[in-house]
Protein backbone atom coordinates (compact mmCIF):
# COMPACT_ATOMS: atom_id res chain seq x y z
CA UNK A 1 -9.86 -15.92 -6.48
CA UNK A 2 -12.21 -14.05 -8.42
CA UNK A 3 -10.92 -10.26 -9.93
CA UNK A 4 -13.23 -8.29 -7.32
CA UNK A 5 -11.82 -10.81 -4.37
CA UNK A 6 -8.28 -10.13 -5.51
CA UNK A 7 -8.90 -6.24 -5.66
CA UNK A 8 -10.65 -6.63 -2.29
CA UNK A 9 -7.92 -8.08 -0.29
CA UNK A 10 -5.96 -5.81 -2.15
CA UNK A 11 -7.37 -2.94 -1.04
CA UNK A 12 -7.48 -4.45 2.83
CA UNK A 13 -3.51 -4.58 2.24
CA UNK A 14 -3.25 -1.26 1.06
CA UNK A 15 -5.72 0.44 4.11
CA UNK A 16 -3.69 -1.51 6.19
CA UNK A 17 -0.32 -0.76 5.07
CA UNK A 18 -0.84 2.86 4.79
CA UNK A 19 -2.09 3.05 8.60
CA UNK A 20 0.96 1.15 9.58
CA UNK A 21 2.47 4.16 8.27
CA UNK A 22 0.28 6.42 10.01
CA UNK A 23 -1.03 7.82 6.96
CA UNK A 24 -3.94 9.61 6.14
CA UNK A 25 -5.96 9.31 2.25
CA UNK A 26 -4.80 12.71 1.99
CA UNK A 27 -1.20 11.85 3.47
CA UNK A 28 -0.84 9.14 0.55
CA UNK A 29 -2.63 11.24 -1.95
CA UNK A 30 0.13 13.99 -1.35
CA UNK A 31 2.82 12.37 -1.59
CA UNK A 32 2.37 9.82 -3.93
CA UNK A 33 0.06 12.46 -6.56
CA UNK A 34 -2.84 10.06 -6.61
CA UNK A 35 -6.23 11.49 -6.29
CA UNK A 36 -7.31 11.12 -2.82
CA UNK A 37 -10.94 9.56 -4.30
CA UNK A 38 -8.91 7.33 -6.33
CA UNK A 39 -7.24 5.98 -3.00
CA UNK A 40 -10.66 5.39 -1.64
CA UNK A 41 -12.00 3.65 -4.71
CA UNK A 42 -8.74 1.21 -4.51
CA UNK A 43 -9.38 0.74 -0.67
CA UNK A 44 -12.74 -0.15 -0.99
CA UNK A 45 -11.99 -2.56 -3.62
CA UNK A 46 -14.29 -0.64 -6.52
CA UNK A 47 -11.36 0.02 -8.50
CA UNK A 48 -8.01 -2.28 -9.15
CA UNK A 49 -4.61 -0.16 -9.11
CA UNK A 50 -1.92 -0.36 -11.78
CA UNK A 51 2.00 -1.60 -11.78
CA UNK A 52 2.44 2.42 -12.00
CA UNK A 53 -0.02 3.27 -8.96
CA UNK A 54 1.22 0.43 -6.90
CA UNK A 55 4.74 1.68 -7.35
CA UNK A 56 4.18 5.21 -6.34
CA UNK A 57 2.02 4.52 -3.51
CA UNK A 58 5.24 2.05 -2.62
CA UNK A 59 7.55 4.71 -2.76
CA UNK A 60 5.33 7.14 -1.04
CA UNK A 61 5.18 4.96 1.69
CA UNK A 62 9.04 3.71 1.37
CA UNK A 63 7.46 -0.04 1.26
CA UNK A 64 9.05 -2.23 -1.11
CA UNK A 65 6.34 -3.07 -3.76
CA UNK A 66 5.21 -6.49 -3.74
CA UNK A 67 4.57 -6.00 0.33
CA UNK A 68 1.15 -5.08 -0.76
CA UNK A 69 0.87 -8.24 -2.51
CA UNK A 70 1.32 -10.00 0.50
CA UNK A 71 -2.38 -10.57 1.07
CA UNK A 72 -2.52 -10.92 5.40
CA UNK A 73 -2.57 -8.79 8.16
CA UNK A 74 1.37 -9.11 8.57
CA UNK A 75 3.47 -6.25 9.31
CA UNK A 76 6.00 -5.15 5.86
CA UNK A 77 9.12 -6.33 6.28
CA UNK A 78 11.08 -4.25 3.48
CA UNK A 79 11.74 -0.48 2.09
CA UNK A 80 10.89 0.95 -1.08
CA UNK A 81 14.68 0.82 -1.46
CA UNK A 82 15.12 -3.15 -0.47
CA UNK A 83 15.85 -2.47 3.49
CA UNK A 84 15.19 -4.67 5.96
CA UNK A 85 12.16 -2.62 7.86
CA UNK A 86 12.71 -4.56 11.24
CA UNK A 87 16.72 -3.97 11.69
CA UNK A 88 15.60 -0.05 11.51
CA UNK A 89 12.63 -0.66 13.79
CA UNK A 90 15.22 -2.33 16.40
CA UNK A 91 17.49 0.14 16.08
């Protein structure tokens, strides 16, 4: 994969992840102190996220981290904190 492929699918993930948490841009921006533009950019795959960003957009979302490596359409399986996100979803 090329960088801009890698920061595309990336940016799929992270649209798709942050719906999943019924999030808004603004939502995410608010929570996580990211600049909602800089959200955008990321989403849209014109600008590539760092270990920092990734983490607080993680935490923001309580997502553990490398779910928004996970480059599919699959739902996240874990919390920011390591929890297993479908024995609270059955619960």
């Amino acid at each position: 994969m090329t960088n801009a492929e890698i920061r595309a699918e990336f940016g799929k993930r992270l649209k798709f992840l942050r719906k999943f948490r019924k999030m808004s841009q603004w939502d995410l921006s608010r929570l996580s102190g990211i600049d909602r533009a800089y959200i955008s950019e990321v989403e849209n795959g014109r600008s590539a996220a760092t270990i920092d960003l990734i983490n607080r957009m993680a935490r923001a979302m309580d997502l553990y981290p490398a779910e928004f490596l996970v480059f599919s359409r699959e739902q996240p399986v874990r919390s920011y904190e390591g929890k297993n996100l479908s024995d609270s979803a059955t619960k």
